[in-house]
Structure formats: structure tokens, C-alpha cells
C-alpha atoms as a PDB file:
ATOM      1  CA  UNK A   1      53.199 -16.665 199.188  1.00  0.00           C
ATOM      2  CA  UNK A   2      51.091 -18.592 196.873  1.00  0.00           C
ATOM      3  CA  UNK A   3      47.893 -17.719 195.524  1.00  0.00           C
ATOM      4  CA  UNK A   4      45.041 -19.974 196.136  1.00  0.00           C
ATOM      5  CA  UNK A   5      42.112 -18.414 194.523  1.00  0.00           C
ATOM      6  CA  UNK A   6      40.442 -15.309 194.026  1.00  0.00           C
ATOM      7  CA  UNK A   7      36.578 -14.068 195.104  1.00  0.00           C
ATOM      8  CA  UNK A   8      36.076 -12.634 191.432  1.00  0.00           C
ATOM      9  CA  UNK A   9      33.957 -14.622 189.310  1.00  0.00           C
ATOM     10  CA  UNK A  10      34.059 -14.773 185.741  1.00  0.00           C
ATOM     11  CA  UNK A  11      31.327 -14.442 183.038  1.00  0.00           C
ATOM     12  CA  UNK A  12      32.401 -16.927 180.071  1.00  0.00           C
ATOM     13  CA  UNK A  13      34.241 -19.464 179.867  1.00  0.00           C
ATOM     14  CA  UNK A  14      38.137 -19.020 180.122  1.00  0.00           C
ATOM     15  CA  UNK A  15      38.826 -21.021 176.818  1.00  0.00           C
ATOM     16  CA  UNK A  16      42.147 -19.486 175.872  1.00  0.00           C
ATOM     17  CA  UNK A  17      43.430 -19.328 179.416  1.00  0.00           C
ATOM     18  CA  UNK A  18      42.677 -23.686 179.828  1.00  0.00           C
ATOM     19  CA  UNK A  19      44.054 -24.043 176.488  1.00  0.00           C
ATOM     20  CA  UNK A  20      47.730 -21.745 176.904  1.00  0.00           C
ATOM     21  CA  UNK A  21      47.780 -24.044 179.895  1.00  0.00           C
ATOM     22  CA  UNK A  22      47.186 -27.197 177.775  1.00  0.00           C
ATOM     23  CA  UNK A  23      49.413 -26.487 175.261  1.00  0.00           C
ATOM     24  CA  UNK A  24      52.507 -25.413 178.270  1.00  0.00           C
ATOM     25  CA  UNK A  25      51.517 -28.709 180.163  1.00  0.00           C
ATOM     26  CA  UNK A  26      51.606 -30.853 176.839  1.00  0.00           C
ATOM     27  CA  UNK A  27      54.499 -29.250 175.598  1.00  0.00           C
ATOM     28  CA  UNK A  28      56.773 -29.956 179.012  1.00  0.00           C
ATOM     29  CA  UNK A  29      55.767 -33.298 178.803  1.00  0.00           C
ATOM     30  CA  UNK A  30      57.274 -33.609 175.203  1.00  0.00           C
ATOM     31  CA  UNK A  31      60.391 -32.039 176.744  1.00  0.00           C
ATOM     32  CA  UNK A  32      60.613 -34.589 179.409  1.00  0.00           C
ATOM     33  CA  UNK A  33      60.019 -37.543 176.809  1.00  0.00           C
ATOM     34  CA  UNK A  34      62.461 -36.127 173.766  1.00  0.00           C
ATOM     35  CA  UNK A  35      64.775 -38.917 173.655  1.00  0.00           C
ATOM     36  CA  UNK A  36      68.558 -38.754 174.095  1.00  0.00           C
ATOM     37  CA  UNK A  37      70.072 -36.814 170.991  1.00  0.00           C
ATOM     38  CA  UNK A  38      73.559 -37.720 169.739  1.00  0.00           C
ATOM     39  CA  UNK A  39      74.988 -34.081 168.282  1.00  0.00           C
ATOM     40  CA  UNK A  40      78.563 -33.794 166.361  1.00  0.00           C
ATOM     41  CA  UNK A  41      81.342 -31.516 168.044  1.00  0.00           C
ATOM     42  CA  UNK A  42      83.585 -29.352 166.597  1.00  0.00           C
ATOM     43  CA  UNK A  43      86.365 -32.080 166.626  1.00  0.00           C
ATOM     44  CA  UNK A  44      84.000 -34.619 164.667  1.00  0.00           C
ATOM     45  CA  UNK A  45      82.747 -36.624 167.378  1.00  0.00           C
ATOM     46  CA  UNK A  46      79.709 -37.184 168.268  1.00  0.00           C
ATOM     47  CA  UNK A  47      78.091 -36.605 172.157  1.00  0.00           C
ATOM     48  CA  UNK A  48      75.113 -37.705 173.724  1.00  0.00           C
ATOM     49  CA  UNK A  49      72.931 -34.470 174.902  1.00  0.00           C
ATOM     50  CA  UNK A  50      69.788 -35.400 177.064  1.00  0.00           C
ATOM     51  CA  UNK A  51      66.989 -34.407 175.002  1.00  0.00           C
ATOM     52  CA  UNK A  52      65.478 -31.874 177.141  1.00  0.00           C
ATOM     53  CA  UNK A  53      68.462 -29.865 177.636  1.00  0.00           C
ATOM     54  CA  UNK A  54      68.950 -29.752 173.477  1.00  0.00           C
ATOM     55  CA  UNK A  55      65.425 -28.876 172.765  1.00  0.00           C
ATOM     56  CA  UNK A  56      66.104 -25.896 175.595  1.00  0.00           C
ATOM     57  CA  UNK A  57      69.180 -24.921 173.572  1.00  0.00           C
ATOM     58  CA  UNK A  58      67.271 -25.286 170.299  1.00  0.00           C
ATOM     59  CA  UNK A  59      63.520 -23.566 171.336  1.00  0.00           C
ATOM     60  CA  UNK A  60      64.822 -21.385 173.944  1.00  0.00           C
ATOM     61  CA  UNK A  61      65.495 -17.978 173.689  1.00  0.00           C
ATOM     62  CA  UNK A  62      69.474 -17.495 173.798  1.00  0.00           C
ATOM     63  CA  UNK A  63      69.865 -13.541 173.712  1.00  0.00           C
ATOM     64  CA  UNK A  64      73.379 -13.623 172.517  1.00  0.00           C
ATOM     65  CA  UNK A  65      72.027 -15.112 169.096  1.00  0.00           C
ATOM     66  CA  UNK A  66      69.672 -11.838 168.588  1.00  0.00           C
ATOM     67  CA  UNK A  67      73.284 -10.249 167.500  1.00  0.00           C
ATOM     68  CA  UNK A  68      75.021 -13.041 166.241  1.00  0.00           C
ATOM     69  CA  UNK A  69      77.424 -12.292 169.355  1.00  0.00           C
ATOM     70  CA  UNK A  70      77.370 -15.803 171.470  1.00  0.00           C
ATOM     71  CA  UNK A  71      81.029 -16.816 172.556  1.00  0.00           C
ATOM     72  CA  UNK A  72      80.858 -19.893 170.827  1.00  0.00           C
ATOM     73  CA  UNK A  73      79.031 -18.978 167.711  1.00  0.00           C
ATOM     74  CA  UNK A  74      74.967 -19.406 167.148  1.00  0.00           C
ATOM     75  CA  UNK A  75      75.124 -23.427 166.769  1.00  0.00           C
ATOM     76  CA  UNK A  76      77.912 -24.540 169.294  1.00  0.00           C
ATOM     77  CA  UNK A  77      76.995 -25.174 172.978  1.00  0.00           C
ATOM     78  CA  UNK A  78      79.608 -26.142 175.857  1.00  0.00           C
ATOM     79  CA  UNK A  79      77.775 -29.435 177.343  1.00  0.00           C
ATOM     80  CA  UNK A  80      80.972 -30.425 179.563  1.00  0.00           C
ATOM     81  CA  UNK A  81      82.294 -32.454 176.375  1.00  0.00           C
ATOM     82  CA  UNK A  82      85.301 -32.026 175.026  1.00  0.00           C
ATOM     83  CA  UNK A  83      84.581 -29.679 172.432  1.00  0.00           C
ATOM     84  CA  UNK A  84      82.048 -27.995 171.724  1.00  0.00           C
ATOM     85  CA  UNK A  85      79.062 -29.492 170.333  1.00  0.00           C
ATOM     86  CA  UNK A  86      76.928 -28.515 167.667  1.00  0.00           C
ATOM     87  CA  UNK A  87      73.274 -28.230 168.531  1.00  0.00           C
ATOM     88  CA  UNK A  88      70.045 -27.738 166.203  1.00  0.00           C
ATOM     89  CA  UNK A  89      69.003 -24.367 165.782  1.00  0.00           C
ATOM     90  CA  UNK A  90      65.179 -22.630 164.589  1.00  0.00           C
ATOM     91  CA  UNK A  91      65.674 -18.866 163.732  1.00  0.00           C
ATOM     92  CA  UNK A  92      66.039 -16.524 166.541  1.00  0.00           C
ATOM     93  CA  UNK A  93      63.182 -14.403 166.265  1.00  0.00           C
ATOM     94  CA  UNK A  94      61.050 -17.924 166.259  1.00  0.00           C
ATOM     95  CA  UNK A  95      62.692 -18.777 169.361  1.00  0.00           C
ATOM     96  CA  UNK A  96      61.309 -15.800 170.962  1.00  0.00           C
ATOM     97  CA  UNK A  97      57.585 -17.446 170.926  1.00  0.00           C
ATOM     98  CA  UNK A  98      58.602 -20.778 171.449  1.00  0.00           C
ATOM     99  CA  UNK A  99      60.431 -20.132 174.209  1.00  0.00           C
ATOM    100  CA  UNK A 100      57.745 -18.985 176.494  1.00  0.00           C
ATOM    101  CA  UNK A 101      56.144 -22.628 175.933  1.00  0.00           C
ATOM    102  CA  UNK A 102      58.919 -24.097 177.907  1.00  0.00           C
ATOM    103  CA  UNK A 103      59.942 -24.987 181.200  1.00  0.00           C
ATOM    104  CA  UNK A 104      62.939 -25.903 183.335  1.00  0.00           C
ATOM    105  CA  UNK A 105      60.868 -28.665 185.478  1.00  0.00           C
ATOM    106  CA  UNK A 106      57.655 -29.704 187.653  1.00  0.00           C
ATOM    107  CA  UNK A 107      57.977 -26.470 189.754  1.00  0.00           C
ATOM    108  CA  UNK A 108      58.192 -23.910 186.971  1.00  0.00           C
ATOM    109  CA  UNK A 109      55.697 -25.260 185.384  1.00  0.00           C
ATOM    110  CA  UNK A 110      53.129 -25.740 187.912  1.00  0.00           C
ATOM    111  CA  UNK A 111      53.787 -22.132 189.747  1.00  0.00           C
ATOM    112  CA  UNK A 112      53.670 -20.416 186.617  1.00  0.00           C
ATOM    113  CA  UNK A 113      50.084 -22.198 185.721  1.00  0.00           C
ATOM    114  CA  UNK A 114      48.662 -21.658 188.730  1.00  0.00           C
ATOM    115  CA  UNK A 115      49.207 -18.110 188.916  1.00  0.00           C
ATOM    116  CA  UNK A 116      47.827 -17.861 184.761  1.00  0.00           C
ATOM    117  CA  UNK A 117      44.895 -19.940 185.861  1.00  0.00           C
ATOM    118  CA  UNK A 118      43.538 -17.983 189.524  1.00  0.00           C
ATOM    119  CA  UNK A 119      44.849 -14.511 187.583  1.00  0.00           C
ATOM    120  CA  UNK A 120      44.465 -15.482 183.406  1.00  0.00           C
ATOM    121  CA  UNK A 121      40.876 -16.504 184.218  1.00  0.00           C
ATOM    122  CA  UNK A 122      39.688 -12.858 184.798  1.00  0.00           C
ATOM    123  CA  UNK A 123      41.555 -11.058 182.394  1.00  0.00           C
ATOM    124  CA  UNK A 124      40.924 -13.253 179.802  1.00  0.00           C
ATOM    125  CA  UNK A 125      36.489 -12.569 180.571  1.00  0.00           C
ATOM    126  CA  UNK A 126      37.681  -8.978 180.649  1.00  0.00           C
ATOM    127  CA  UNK A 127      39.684  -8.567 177.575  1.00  0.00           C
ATOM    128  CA  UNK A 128      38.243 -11.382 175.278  1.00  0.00           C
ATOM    129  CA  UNK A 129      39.714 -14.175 174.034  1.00  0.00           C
ATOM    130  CA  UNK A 130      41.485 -12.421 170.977  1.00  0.00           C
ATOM    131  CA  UNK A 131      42.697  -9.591 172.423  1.00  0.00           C
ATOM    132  CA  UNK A 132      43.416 -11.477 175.790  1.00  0.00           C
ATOM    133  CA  UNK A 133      45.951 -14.145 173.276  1.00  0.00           C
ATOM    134  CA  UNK A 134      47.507 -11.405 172.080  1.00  0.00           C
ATOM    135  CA  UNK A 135      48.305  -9.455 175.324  1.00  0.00           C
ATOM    136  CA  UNK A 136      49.811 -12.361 176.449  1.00  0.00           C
ATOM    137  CA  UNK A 137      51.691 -13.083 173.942  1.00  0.00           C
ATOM    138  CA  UNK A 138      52.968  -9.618 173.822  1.00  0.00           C
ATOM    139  CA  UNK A 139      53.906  -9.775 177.201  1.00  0.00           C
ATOM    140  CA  UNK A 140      56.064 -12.729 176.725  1.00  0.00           C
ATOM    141  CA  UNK A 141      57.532 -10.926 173.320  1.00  0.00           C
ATOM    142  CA  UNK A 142      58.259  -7.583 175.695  1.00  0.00           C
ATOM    143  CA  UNK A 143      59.825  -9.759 178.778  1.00  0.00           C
ATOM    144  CA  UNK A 144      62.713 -11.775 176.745  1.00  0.00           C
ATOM    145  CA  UNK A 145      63.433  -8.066 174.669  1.00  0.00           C
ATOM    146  CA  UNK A 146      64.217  -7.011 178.544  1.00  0.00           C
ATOM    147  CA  UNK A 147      66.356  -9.179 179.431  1.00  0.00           C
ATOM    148  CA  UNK A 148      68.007  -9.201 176.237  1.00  0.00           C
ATOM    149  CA  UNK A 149      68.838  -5.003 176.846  1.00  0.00           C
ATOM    150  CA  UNK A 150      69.813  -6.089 180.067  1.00  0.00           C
ATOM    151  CA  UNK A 151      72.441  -8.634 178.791  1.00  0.00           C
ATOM    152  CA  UNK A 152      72.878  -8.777 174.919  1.00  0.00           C
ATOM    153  CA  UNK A 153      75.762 -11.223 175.614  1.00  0.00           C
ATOM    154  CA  UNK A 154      74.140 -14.190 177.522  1.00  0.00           C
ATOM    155  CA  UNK A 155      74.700 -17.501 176.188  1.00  0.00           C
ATOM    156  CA  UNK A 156      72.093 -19.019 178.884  1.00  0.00           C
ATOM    157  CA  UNK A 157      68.589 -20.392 177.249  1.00  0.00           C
ATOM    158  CA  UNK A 158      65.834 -18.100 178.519  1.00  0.00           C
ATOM    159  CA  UNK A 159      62.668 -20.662 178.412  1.00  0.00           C
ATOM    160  CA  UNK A 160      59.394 -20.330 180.658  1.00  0.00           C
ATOM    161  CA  UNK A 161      56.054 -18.528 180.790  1.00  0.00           C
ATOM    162  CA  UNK A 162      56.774 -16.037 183.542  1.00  0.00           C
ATOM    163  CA  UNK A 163      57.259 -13.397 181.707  1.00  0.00           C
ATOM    164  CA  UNK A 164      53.864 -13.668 179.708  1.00  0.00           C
ATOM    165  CA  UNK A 165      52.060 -14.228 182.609  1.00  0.00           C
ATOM    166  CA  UNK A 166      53.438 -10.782 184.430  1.00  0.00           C
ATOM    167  CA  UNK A 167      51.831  -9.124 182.326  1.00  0.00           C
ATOM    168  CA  UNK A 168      48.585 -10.800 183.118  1.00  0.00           C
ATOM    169  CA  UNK A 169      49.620 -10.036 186.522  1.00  0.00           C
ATOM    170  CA  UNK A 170      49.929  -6.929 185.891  1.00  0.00           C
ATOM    171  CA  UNK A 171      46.351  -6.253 183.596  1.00  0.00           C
ATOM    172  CA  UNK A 172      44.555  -7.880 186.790  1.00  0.00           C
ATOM    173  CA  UNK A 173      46.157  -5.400 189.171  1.00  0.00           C
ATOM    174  CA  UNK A 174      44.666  -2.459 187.203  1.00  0.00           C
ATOM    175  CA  UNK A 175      41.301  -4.129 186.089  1.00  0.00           C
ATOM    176  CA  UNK A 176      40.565  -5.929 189.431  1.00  0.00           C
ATOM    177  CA  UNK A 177      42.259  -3.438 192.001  1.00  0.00           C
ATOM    178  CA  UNK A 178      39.545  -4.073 194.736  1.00  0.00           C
ATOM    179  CA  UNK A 179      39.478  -8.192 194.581  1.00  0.00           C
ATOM    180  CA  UNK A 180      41.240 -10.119 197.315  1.00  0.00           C
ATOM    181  CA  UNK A 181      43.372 -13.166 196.843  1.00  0.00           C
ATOM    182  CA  UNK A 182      43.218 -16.051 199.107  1.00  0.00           C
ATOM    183  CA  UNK A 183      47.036 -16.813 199.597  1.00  0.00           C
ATOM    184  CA  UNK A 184      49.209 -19.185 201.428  1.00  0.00           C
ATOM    185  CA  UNK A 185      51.389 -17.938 203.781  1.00  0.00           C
ATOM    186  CA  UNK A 186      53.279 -20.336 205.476  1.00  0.00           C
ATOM    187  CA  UNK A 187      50.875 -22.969 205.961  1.00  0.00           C
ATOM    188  CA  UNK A 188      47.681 -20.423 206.590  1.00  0.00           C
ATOM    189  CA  UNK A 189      45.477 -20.026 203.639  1.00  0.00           C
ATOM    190  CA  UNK A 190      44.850 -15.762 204.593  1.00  0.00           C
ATOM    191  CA  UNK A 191      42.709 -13.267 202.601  1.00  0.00           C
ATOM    192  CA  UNK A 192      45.147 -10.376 200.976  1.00  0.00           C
ATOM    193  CA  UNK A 193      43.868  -7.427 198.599  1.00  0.00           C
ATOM    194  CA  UNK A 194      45.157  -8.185 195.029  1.00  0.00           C
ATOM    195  CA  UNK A 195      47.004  -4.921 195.273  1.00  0.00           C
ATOM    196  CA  UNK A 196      49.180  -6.042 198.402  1.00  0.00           C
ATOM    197  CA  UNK A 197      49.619  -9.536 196.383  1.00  0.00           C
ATOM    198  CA  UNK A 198      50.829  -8.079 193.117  1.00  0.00           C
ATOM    199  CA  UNK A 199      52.446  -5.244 194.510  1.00  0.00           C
ATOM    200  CA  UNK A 200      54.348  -7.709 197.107  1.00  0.00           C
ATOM    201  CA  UNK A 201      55.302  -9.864 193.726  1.00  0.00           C
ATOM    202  CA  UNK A 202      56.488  -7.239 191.436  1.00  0.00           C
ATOM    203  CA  UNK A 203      58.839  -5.849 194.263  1.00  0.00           C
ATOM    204  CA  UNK A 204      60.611  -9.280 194.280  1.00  0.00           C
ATOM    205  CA  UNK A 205      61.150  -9.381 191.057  1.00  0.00           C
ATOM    206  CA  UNK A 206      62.548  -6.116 190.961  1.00  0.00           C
ATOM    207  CA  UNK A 207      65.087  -6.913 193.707  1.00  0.00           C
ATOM    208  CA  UNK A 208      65.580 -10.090 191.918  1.00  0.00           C
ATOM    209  CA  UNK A 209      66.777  -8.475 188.964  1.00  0.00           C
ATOM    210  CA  UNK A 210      68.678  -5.823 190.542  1.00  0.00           C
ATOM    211  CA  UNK A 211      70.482  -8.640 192.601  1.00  0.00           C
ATOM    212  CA  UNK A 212      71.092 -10.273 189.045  1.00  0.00           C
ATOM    213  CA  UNK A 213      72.120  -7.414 187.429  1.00  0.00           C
ATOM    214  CA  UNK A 214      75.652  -8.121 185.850  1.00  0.00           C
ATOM    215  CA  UNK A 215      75.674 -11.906 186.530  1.00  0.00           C
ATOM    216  CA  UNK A 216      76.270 -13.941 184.009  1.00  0.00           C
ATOM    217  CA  UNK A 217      72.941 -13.985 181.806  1.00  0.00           C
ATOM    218  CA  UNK A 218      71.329 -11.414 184.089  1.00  0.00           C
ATOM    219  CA  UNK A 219      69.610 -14.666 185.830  1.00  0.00           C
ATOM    220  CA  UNK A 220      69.878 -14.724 189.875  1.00  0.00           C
ATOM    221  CA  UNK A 221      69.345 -18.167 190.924  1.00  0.00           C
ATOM    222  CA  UNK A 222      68.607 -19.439 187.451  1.00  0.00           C
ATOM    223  CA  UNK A 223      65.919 -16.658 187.668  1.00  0.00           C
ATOM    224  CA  UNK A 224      65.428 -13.956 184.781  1.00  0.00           C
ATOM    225  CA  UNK A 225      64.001 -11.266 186.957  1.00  0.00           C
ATOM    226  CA  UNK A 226      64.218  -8.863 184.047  1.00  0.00           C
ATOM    227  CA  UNK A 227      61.895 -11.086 182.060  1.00  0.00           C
ATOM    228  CA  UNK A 228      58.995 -10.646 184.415  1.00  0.00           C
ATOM    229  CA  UNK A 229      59.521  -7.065 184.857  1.00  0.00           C
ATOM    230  CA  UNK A 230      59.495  -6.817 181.439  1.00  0.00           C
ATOM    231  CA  UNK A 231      56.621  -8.629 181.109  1.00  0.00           C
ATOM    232  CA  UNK A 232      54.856  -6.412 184.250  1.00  0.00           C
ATOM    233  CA  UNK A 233      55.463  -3.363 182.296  1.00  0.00           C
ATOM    234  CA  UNK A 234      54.134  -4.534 179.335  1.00  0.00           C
ATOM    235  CA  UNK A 235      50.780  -5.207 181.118  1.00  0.00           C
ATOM    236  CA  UNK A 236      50.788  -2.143 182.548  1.00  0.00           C
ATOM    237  CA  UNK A 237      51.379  -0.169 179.818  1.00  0.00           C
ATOM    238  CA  UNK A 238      49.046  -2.056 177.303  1.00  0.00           C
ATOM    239  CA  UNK A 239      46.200  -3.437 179.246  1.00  0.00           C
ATOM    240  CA  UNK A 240      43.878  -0.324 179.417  1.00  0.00           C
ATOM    241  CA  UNK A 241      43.895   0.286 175.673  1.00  0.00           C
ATOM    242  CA  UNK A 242      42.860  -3.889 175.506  1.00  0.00           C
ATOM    243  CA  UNK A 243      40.010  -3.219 177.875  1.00  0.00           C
ATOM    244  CA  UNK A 244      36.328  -3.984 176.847  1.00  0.00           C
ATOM    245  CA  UNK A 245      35.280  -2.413 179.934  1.00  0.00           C
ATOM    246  CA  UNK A 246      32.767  -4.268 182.244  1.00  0.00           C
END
């Protein structure tokens, strides 16, 4: 299913929505340009590492590093060579912001901005810009602690805005429950009630992550379901005590 629009109009301008998605669009693009970086390995060699895969290593959130417990140690990634190579880190705790500005290609991008444009759009005019920026980045903070609880040991970069943008799923279920979504299914553009949408979405995810539960990183097809229910909870938990009313 994929959302199309909805029939709920706003009343200002959604500045901080069009400029999150800016700043995710522009920032994917830098990922795709980073040139090729040439990193040492633990034998004193150096390897060539396609930039967007060391800026994911570097920016992402990797939750084995929260407890200095990764296999290979907080700097050293296994990139196929033939020792481990030794990649550029920023602290932890940094990487759990900057990871939620990046994405693992056209897809993930564009699915994840769709869904915070046709849903961001209306929290956003309900919440106000301020306190709508800092739900969301909340939500992103409370869906990578998730799936960190739900696999302290992961070496795999977590990197994407789903998890920020559940919980914007999640405020516009409570503050919106009577609007109706205009969704794709199959090829027939059909008129569901948010509520059927959302709840439809967040039921995924939770089958997602209880299909991914023990894998390796707690991802299920390169997935982290825990992230967005983290990030759903969040929303629901928090959204009400952000409201404005209106």
C-alpha cells in the first residue's frame, strides 16, 4: 500500500516538514557523490571502500559501539578485504542523529519522504514547527535506543528516517483519527480511513520485527523493524502532551 494523499488540509505552511526533507534529499545525494576512500587495515595496507558504504559505517548508527562491544572493535569494519580495515569514526551518541539523515538508496529514500510529506504536513500545522522538530527528532532518538535493547551486539549500520517518521505516523493516527488516506493498492488509487492505514502499517512492522527477532542485527530483510516500532511508540506516547490543540 502506498499513500497518495490525504483530504486534511493544513493551515500554515509546512516549513520544517519541506526542509527535514531537503536536508534527507541533499544529504543522500552527498552519499551517492562521496568519492572512493582509501582506509588502512589492520595489516598496514591500504583498501579502497566506496564512499557511501564508509560514510554509512562512519554516520550510521552501529549499536554494538553504544557499549564498546563490536566484534571487531569500534574503528575496524570487515569490507571482504583481507583484514580488517580501519574506518573513520564521529562519537557514538552523534551518530545517533546523524544517522536518521541517511539512506540505503533511491527507494528508502523516496518511501520514507513521501510518507513524512502526505503525514509530516499535518502534524507539523498541529504541533508547530518547534515542538513538531523536536518530536521528530525524538522519535528517531527513541527508534535506534529500540533496536539497540533489542540487539546490543549488532555490528550492522542502522541509517534511515523510518524510525523518526513512525512516530509522525503515529501523532497523525491520534490527532487525525477520522481523515482518510487515498492509497494505492495494487494499481487502484482507493480511499482508506487513516486508522485502517496506520493500523495496517504498524502491524507489519511488528511482524517484521518479531520475524527479525534474533537475526543477526535484529534487521529482517535489511529491515530494522524495531526501529519503527520504536519510533511508533514514541509518537504515541509523546504526541498528546506536544498538542496545541485545534
Amino acid at each position: 500500500m502506498i499513500p497518495l494523499r490525504d483530504n486534511v488540509p493544513t493551515r500554515n505552511r509546512p516549513v520544517m516538514t519541506v526542509a527535514l526533507i531537503a536536508v534527507n534529499v541533499l544529504v543522500f545525494v552527498f552519499q551517492l557523490m562521496a568519492p572512493v576512500q582509501h582506509l588502512p587495515t589492520t595489516n598496514q595496507r591500504v583498501y579502497s571502500v566506496e564512499g557511501k558504504s564508509a560514510i554509512d559505517y562512519e554516520f550510521g548508527f552501529v549499536p554494538c559501539e553504544l557499549v564498546s562491544g563490536c566484534p571487531l572493535g569500534t574503528d575496524r569494519v570487515d569490507f571482504g578485504a583481507r583484514a580488517d580495515v580501519i574506518v573513520h569514526h564521529v562519537p557514538v551518541l552523534v551518530t545517533l542523529l546523524t544517522s536518521m539523515f541517511l539512506h540505503g538508496g533511491w527507494a528508502h529514500l523516496g518511501f520514507n519522504m513521501l510518507f513524512l510529506w502526505i503525514f509530516g504536513n499535518n502534524v507539523e500545522d498541529r504541533l508547530g514547527r518547534a515542538r513538531f522538530t523536536a518530536f521528530y527528532l525524538l522519535g528517531g532518538l527513541s527508534a535506534s535506543l529500540l533496536q539497540w535493547l533489542f540487539d546490543r551486539s549488532s555490528d550492522v549500520p542502522t541509517i534511515g528516517a523510518s524510525g523518526a517518521i513512525a512516530a509522525v505516523l503515529a501523532g497523525y493516527l491520534l490527532l487525525y483519527p477520522r481523515a482518510v488516506v487515498i492509497t494505492l493498492v495494487g494499481w487502484i488509487p482507493l480511499p482508506l480511513p487513516a486508522v485502517l492505514f496506520l493500523v495496517i502499517w504498524i502491524g507489519l512492522q511488528v511482524v517484521g520485527a518479531a520475524t527479525g527477532f534474533g537475526q543477526v542485527g535484529g534487521h529482517s530483510g535489511g529491515v530494522a523493524y524495531f526501529a519503527h516500532v520504536g519510533g511508533f511508540l514514541f509518537g504515541l506516547a509523546a504526541v498528546r502532551s506536544l498538542d496545541r490543540g485545534g
